[in-house]
N, C-alpha and C. Protein backbone atom coordinates (compact mmCIF):
# COMPACT_ATOMS: atom_id res chain seq x y z
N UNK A 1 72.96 99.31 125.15
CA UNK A 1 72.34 98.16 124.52
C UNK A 1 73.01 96.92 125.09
N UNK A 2 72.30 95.69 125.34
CA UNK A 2 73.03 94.68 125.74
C UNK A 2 73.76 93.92 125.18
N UNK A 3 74.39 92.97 125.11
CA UNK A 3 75.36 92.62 124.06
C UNK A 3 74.87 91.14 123.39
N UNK A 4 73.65 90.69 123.98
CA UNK A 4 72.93 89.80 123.01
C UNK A 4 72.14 90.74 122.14
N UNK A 5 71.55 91.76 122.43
CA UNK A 5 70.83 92.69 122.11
C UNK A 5 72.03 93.14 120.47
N UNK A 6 73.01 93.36 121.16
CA UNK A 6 73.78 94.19 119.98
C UNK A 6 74.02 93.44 118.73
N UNK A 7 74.69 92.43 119.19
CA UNK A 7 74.79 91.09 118.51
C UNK A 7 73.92 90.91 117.30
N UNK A 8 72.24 90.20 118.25
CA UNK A 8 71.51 90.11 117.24
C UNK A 8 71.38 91.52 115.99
N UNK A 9 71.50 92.52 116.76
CA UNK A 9 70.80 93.75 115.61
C UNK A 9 72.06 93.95 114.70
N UNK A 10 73.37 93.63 114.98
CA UNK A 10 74.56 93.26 114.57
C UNK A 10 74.69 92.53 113.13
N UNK A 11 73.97 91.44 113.09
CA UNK A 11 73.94 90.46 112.54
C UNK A 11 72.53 90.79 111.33
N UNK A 12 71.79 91.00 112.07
CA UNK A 12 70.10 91.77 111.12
C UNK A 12 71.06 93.04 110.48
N UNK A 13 71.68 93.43 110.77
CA UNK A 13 71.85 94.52 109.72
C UNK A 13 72.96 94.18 108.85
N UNK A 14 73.90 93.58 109.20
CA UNK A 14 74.72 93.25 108.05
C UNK A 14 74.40 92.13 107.26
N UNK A 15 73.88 91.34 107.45
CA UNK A 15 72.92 90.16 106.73
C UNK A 15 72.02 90.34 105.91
N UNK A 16 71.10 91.07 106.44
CA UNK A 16 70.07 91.23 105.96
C UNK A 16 69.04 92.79 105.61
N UNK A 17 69.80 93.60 105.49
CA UNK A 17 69.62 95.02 105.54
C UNK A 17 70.14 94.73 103.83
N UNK A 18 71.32 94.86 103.54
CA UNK A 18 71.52 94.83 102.28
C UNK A 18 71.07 93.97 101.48
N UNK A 19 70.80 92.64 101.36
CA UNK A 19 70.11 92.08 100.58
C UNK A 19 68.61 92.09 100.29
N UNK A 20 67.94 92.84 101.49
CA UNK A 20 66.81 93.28 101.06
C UNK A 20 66.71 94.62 100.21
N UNK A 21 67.78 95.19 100.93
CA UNK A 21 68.05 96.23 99.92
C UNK A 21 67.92 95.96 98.43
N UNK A 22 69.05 94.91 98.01
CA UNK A 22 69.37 94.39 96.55
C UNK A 22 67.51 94.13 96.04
N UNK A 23 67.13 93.15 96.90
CA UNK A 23 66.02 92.57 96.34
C UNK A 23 64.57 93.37 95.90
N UNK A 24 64.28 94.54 96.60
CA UNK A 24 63.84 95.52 96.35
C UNK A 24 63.87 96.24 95.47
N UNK A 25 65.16 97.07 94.91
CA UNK A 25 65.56 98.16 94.42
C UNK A 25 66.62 97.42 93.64
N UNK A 26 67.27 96.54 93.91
CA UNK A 26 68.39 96.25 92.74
C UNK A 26 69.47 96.44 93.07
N UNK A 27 69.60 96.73 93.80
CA UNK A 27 71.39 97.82 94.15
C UNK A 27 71.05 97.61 95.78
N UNK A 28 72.45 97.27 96.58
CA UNK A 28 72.32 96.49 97.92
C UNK A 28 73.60 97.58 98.85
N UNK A 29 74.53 98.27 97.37
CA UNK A 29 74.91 99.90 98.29
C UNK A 29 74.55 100.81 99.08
N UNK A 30 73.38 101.23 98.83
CA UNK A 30 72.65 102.76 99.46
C UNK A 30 72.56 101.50 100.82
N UNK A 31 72.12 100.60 101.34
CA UNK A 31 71.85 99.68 101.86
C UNK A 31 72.82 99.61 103.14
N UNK A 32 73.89 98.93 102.09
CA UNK A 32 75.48 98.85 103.13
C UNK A 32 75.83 100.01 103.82
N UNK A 33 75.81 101.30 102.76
CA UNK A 33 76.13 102.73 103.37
C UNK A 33 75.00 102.62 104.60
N UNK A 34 73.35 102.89 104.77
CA UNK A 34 73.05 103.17 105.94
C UNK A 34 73.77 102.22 106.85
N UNK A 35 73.85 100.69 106.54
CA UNK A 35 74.19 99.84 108.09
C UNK A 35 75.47 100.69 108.48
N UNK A 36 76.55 101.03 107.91
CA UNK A 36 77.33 101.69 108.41
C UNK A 36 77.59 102.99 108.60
N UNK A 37 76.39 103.77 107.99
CA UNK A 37 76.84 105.26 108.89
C UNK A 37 76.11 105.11 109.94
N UNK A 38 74.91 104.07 110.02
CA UNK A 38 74.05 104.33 111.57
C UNK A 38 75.19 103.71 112.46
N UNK A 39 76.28 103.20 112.31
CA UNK A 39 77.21 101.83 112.70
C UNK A 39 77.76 103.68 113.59
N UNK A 40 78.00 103.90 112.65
CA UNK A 40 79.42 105.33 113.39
C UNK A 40 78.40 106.49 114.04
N UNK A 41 76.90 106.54 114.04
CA UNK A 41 76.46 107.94 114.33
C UNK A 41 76.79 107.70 116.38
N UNK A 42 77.23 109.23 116.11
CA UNK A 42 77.25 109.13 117.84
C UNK A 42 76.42 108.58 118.73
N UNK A 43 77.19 107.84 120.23
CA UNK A 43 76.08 107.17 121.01
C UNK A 43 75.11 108.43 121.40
N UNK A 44 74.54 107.94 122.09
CA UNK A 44 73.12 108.80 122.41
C UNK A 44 74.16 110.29 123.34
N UNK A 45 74.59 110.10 124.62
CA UNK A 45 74.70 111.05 125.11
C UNK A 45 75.70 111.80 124.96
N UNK A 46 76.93 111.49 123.99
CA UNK A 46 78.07 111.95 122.68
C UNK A 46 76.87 112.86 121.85
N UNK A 47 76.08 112.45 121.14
CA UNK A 47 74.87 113.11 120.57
C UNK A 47 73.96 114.22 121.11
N UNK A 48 73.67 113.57 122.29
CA UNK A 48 73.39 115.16 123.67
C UNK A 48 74.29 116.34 123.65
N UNK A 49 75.58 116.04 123.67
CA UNK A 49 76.40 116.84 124.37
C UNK A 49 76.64 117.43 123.05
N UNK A 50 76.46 116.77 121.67
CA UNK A 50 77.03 117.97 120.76
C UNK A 50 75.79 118.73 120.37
N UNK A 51 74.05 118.27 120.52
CA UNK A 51 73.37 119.20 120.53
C UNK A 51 73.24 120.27 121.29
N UNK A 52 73.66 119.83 122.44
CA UNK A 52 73.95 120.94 123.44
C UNK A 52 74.92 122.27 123.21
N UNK A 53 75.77 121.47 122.68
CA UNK A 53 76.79 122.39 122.16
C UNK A 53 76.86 123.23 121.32
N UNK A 54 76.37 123.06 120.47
CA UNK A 54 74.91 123.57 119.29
C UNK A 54 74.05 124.78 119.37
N UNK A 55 74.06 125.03 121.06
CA UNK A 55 73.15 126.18 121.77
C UNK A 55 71.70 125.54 122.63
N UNK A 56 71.48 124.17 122.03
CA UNK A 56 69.89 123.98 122.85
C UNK A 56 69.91 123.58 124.09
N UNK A 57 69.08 124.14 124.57
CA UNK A 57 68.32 123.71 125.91
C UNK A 57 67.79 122.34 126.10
N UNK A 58 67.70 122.19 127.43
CA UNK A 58 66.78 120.76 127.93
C UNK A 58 66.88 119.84 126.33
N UNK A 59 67.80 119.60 126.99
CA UNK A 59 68.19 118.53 125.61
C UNK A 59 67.55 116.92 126.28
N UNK A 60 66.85 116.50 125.56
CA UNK A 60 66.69 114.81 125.85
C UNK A 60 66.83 114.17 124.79
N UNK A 61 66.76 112.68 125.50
CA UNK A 61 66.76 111.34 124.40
C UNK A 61 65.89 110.61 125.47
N UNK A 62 65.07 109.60 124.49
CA UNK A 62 64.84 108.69 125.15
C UNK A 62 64.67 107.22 123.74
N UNK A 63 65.40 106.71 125.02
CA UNK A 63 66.05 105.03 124.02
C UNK A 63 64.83 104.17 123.78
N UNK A 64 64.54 103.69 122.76
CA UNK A 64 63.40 102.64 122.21
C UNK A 64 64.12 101.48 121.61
N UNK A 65 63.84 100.34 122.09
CA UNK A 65 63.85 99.10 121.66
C UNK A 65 65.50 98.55 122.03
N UNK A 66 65.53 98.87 123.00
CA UNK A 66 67.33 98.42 124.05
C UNK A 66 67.98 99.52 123.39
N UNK A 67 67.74 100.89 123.13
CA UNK A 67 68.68 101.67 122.03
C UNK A 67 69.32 101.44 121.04
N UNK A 68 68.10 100.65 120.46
CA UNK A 68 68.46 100.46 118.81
C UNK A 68 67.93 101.62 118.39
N UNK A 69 67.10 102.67 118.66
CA UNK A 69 66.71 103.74 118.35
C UNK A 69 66.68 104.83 119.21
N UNK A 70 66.52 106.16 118.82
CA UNK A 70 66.26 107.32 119.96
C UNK A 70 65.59 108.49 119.25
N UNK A 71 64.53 108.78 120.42
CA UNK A 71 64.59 110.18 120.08
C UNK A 71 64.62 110.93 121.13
N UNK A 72 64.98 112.33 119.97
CA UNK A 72 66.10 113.26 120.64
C UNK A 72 65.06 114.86 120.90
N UNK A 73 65.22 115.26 121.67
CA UNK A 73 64.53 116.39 121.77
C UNK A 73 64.83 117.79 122.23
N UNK A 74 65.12 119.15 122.01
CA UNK A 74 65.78 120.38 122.48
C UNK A 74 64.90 121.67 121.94
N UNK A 75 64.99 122.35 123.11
CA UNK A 75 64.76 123.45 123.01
C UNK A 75 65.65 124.66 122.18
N UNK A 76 65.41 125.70 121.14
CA UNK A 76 66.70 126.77 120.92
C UNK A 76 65.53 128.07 120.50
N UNK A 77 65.29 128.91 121.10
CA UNK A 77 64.34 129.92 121.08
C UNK A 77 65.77 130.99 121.17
């Protein structure tokens, strides 16, 4: 991800992830918890290598929106 890229999504999620949270639902926790476990989930190919590890095959990712998102895909027959 680039680092204006990170920045901004940086800033959208700790700003404004939880207070929409609050404003919604009332409670701006469950909120804070996602910005920070998505904060720690492994980068993408840390994430490969432990599905791989896992047993699957032809493991992919492919990054959407500068890798603010991914999906992940494997074979295990």
């Amino acid at each position: 991800m680039s680092p204006v890229l990170m920045s901004l999504y940086r800033a959208f999620s700790d700003n404004l992830i939880p207070p929409m949270g609050r404003l919604v639902t009332g409670d701006a926790q469950p909120y804070q918890y996602l910005v920070e476990s998505i904060r720690k989930f492994p980068a993408p190919v840390a994430f490969s290598g432990m599905i791989g590890a896992a047993g699957f095959k032809r493991v992919t990712h492919t990054p959407y929106s500068g890798n603010i998102a991914a999906l992940f895909s494997a074979w295990k027959i």
